[in-house]
PDB file of N, CA and C in Angstrom:
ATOM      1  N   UNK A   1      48.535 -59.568 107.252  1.00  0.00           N
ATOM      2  CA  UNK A   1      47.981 -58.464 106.482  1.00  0.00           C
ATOM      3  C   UNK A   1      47.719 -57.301 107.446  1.00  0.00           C
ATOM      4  N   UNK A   2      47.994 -55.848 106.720  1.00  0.00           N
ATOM      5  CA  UNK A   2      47.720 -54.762 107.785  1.00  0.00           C
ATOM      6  C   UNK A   2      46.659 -54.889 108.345  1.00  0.00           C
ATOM      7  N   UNK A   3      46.309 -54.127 109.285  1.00  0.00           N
ATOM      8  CA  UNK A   3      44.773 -54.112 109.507  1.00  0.00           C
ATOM      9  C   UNK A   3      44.080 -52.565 108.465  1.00  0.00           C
ATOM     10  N   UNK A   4      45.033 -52.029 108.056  1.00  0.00           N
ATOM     11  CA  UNK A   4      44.298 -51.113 107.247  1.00  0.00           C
ATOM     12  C   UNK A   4      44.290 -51.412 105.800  1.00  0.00           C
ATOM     13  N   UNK A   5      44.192 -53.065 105.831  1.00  0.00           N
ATOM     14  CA  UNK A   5      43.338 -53.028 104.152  1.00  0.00           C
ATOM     15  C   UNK A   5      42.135 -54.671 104.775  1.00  0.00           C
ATOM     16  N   UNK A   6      41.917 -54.262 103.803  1.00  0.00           N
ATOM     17  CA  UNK A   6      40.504 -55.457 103.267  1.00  0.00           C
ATOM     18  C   UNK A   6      41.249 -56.523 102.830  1.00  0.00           C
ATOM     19  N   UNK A   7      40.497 -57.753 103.219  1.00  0.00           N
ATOM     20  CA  UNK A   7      41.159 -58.992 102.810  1.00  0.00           C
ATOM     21  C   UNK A   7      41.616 -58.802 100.599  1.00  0.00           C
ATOM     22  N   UNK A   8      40.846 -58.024 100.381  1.00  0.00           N
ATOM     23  CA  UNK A   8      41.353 -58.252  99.003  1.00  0.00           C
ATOM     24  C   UNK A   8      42.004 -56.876  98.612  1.00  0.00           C
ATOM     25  N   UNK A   9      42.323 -56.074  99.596  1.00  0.00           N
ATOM     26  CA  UNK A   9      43.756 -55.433  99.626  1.00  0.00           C
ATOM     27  C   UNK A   9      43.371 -53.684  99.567  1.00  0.00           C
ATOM     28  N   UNK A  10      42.225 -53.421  99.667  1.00  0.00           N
ATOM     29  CA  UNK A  10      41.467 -52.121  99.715  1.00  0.00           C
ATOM     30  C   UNK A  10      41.539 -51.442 100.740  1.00  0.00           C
ATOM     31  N   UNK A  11      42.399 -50.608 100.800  1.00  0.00           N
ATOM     32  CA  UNK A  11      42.908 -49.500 101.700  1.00  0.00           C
ATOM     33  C   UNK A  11      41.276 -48.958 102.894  1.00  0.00           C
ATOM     34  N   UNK A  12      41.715 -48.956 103.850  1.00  0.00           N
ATOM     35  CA  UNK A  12      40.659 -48.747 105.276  1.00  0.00           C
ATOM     36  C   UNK A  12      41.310 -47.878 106.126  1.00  0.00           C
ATOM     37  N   UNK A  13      40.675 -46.707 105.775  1.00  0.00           N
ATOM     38  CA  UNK A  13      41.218 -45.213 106.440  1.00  0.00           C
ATOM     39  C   UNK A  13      41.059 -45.272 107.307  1.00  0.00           C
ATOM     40  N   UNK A  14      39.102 -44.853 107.838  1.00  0.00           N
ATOM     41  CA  UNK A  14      38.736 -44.752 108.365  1.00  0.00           C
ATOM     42  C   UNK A  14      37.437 -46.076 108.858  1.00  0.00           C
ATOM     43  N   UNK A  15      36.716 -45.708 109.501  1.00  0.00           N
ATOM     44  CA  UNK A  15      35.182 -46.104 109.706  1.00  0.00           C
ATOM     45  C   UNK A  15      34.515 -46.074 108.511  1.00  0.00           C
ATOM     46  N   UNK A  16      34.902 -45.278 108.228  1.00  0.00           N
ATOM     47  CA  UNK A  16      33.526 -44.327 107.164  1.00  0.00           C
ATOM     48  C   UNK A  16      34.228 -45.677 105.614  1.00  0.00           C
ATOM     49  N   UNK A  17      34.639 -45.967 105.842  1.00  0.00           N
ATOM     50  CA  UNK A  17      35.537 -46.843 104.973  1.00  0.00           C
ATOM     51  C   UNK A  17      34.564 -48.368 104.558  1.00  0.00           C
ATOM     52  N   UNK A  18      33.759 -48.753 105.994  1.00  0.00           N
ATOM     53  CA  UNK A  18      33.297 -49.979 106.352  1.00  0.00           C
ATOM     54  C   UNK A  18      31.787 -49.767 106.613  1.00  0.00           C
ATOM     55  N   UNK A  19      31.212 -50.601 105.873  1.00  0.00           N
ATOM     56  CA  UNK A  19      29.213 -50.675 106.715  1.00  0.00           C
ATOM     57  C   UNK A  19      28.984 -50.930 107.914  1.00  0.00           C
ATOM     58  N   UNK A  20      28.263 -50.809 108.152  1.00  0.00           N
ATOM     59  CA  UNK A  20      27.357 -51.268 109.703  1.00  0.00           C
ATOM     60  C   UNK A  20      27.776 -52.478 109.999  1.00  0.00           C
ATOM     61  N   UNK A  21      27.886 -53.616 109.156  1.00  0.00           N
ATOM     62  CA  UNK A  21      28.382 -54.873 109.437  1.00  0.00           C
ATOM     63  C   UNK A  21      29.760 -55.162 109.725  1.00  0.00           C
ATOM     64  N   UNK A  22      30.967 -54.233 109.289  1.00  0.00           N
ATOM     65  CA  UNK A  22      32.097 -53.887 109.763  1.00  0.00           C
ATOM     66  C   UNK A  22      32.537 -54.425 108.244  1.00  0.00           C
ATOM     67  N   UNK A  23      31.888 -54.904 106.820  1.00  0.00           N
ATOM     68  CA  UNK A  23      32.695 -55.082 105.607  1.00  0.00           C
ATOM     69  C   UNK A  23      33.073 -54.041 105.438  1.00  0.00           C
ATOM     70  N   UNK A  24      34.123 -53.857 104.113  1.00  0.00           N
ATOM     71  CA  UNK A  24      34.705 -53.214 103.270  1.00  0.00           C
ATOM     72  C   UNK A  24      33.639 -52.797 102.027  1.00  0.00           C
ATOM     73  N   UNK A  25      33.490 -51.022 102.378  1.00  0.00           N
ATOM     74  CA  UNK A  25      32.031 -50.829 101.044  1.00  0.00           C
ATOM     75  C   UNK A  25      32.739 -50.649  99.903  1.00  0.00           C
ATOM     76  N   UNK A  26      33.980 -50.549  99.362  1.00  0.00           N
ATOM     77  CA  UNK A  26      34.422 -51.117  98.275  1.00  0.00           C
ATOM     78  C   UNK A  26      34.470 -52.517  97.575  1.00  0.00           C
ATOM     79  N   UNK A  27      34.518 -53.402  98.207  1.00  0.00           N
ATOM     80  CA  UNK A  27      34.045 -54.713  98.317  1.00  0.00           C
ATOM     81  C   UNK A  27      32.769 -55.100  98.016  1.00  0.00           C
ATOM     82  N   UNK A  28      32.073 -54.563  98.988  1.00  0.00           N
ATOM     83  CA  UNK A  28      30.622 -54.382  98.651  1.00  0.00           C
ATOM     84  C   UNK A  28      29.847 -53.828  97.710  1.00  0.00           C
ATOM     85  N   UNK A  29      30.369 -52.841  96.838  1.00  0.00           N
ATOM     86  CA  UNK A  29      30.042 -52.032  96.132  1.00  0.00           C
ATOM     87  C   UNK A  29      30.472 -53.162  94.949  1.00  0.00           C
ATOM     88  N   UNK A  30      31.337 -53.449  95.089  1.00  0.00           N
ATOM     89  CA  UNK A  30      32.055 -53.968  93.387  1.00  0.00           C
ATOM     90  C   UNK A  30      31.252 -56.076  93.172  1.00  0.00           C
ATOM     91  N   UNK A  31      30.637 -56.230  94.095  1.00  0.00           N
ATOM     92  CA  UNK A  31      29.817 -57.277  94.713  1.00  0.00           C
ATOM     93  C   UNK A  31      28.432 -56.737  93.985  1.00  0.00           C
ATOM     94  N   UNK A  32      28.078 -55.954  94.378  1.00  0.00           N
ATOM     95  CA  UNK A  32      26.572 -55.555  94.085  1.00  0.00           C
ATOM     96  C   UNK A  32      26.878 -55.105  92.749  1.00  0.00           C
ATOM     97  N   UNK A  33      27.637 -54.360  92.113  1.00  0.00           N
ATOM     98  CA  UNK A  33      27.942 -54.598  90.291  1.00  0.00           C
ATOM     99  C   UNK A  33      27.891 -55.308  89.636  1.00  0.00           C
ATOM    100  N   UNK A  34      28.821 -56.615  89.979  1.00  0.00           N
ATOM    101  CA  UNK A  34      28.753 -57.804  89.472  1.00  0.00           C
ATOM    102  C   UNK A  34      27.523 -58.329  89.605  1.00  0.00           C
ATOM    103  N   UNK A  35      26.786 -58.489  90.490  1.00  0.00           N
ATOM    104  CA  UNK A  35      25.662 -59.076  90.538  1.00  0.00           C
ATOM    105  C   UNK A  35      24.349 -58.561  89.956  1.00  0.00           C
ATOM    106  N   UNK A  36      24.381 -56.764  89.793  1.00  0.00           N
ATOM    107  CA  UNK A  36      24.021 -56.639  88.552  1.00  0.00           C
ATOM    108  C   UNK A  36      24.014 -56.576  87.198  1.00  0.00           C
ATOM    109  N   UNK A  37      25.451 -56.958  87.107  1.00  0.00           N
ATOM    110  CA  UNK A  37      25.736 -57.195  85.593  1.00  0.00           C
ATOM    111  C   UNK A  37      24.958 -58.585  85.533  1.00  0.00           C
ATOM    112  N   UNK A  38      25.280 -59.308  86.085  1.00  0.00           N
ATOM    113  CA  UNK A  38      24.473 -60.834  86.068  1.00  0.00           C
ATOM    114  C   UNK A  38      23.272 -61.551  85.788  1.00  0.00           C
ATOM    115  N   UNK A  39      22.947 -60.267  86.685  1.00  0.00           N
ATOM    116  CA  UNK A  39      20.914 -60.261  86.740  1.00  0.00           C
ATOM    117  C   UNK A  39      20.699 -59.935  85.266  1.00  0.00           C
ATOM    118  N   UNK A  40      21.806 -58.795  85.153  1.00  0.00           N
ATOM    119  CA  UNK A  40      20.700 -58.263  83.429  1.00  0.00           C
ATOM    120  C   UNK A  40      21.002 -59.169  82.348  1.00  0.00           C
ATOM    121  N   UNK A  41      22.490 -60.218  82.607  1.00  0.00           N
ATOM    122  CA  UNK A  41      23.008 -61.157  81.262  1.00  0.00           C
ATOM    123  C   UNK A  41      21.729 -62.052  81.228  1.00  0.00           C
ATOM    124  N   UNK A  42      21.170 -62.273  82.552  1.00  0.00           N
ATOM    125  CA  UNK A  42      20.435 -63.585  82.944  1.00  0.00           C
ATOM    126  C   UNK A  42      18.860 -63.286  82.176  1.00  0.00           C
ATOM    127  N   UNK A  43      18.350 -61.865  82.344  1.00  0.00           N
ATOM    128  CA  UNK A  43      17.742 -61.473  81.700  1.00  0.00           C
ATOM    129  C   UNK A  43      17.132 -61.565  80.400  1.00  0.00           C
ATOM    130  N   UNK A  44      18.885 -60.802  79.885  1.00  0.00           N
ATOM    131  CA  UNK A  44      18.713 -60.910  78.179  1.00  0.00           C
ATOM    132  C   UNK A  44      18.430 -62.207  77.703  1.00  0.00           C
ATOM    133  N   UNK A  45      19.097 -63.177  78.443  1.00  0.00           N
ATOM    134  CA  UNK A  45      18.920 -64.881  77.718  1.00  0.00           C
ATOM    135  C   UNK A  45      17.787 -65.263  77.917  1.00  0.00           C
ATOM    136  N   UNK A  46      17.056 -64.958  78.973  1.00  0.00           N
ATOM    137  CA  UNK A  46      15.555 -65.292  79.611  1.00  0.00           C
ATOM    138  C   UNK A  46      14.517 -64.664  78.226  1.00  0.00           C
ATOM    139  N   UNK A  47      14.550 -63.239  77.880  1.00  0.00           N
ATOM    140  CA  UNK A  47      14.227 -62.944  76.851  1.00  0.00           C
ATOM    141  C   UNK A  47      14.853 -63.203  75.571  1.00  0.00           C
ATOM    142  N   UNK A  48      15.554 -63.868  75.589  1.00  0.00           N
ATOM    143  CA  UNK A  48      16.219 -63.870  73.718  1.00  0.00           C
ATOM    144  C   UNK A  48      15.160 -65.154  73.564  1.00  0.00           C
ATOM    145  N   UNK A  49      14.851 -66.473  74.427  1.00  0.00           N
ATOM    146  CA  UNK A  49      14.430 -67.577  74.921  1.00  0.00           C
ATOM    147  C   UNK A  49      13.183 -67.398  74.547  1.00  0.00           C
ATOM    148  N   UNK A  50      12.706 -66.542  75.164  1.00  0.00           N
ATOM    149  CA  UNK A  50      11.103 -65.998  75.240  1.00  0.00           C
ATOM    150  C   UNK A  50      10.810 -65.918  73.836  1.00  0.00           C
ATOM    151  N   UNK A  51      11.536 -65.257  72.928  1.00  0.00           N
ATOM    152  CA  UNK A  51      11.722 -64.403  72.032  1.00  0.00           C
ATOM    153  C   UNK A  51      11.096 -65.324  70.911  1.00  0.00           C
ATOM    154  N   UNK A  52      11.962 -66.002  71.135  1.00  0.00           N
ATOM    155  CA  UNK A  52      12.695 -67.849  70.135  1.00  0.00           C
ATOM    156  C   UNK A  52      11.149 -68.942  70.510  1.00  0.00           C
ATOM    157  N   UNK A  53      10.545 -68.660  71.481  1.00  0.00           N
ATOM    158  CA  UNK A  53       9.371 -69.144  72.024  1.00  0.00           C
ATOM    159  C   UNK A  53       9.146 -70.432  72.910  1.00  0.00           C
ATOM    160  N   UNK A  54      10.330 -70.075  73.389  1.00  0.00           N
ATOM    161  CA  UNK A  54      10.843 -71.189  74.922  1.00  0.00           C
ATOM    162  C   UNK A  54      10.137 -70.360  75.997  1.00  0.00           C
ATOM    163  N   UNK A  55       8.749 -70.846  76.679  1.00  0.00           N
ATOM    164  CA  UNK A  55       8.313 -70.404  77.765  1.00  0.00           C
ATOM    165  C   UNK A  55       8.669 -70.986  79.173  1.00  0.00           C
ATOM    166  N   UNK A  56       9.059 -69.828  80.039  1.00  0.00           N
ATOM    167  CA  UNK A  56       9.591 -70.912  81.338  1.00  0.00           C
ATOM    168  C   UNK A  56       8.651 -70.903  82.473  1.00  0.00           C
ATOM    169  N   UNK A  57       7.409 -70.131  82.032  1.00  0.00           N
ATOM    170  CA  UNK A  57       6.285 -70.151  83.048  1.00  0.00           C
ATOM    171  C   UNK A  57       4.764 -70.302  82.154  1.00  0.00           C
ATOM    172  N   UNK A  58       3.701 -71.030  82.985  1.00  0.00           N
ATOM    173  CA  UNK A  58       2.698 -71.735  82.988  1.00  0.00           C
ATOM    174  C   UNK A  58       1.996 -70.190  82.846  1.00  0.00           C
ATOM    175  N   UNK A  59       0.696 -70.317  81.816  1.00  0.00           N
ATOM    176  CA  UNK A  59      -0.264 -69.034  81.659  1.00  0.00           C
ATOM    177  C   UNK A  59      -0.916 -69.050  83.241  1.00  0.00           C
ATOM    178  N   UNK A  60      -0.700 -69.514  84.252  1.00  0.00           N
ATOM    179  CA  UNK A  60      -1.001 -69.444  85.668  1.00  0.00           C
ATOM    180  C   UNK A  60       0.270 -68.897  86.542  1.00  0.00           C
ATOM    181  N   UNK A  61       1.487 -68.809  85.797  1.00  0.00           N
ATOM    182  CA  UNK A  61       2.397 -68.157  86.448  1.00  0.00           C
ATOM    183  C   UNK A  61       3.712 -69.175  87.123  1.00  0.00           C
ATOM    184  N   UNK A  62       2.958 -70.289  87.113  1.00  0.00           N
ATOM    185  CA  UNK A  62       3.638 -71.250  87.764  1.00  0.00           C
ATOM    186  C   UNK A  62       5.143 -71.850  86.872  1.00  0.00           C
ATOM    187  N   UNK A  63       6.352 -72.150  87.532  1.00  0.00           N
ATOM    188  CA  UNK A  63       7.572 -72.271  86.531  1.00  0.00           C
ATOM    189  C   UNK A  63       7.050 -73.453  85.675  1.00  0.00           C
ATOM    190  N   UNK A  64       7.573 -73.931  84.406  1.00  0.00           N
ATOM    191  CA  UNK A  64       7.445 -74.905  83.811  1.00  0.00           C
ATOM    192  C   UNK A  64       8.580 -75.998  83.978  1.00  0.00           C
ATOM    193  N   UNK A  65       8.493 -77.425  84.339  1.00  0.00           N
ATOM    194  CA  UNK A  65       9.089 -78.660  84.617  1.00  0.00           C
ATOM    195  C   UNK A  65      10.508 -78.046  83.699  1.00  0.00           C
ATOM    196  N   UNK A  66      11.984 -78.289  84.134  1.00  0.00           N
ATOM    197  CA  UNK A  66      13.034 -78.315  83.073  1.00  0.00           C
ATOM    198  C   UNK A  66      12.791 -79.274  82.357  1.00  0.00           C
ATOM    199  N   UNK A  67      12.471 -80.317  81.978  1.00  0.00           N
ATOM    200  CA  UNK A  67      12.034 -81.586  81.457  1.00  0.00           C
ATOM    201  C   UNK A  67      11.195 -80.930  79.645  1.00  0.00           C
ATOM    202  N   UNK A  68      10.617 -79.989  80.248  1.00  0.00           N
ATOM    203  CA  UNK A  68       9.562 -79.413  79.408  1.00  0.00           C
ATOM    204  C   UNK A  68      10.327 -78.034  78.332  1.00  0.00           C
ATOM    205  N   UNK A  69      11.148 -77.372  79.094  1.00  0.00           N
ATOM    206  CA  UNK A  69      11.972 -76.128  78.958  1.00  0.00           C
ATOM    207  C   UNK A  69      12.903 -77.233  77.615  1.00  0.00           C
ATOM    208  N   UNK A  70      13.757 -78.184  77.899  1.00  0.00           N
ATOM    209  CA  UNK A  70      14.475 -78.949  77.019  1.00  0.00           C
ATOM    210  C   UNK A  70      13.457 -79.108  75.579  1.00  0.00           C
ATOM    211  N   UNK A  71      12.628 -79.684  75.705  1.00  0.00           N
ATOM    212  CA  UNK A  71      11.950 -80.405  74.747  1.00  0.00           C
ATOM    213  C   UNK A  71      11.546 -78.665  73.600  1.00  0.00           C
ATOM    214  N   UNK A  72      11.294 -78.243  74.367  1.00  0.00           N
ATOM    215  CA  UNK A  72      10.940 -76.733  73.946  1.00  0.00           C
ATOM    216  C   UNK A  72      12.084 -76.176  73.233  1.00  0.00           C
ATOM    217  N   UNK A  73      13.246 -76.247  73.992  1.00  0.00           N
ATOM    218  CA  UNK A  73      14.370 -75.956  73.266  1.00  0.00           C
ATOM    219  C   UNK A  73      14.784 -76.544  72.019  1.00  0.00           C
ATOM    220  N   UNK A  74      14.790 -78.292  72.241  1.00  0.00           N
ATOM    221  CA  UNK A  74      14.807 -78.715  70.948  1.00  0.00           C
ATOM    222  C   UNK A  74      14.362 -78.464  70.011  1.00  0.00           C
ATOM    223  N   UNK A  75      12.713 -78.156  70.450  1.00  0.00           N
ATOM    224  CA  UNK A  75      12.015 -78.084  68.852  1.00  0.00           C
ATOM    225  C   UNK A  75      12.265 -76.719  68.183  1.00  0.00           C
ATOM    226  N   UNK A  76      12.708 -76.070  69.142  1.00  0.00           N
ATOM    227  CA  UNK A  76      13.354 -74.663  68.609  1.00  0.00           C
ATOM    228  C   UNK A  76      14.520 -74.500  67.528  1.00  0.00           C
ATOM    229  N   UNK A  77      15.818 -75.654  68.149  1.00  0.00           N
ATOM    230  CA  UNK A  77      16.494 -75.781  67.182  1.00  0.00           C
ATOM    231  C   UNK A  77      16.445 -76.690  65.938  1.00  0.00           C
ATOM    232  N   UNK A  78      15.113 -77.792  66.274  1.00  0.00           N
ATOM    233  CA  UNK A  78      14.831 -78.227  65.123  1.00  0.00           C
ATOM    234  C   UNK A  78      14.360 -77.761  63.760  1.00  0.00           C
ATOM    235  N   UNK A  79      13.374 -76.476  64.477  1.00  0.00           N
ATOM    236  CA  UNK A  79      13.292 -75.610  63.353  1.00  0.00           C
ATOM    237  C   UNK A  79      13.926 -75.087  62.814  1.00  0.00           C
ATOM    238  N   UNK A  80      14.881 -74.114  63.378  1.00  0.00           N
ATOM    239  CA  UNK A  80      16.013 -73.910  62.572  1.00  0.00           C
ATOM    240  C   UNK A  80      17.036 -74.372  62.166  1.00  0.00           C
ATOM    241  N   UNK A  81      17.268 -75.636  62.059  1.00  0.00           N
ATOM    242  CA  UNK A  81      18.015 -76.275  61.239  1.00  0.00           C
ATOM    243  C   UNK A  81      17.719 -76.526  60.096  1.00  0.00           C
ATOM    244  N   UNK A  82      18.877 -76.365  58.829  1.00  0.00           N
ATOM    245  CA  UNK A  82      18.796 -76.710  57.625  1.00  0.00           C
ATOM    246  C   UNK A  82      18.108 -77.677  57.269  1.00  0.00           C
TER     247      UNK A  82
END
């Protein structure tokens, strides 16, 4: 591979091309997108959850057991079932 692209094929002019760490800030850039698209999907489900009245933290803040999150879930869809 040239040395003037990025392993996933993104043209490298210059310096000004690459961070301090010597990556590719196109790379980097399209990295940190995805990962905020992610955060916010992870979000919405965290609240749709909430919503539905699946709590995943203790009125002390503390996470709640997955053990507990399940059972919660169930009775969620138990209710709404026909």
């Amino acid at each position: 591979m040239p040395a003037s692209r990025c392993p996933q094929g993104h043209d490298i002019r210059a310096a000004t091309d690459r961070d301090g760490q010597g990556y590719c800030l196109r790379c980097r850039a399209e990295r940190a997108r995805q990962r905020r698209v992610s955060n916010s999907m992870k979000l919405t489900l965290i609240r749709a959850f909430e919503d539905a009245g699946v709590r995943f933290e203790d009125d002390d803040g503390s996470p709640v057991a997955p053990a507990e999150v399940v059972r919660q879930l169930a009775a969620v869809y138990e209710a709404d079932a026909p």
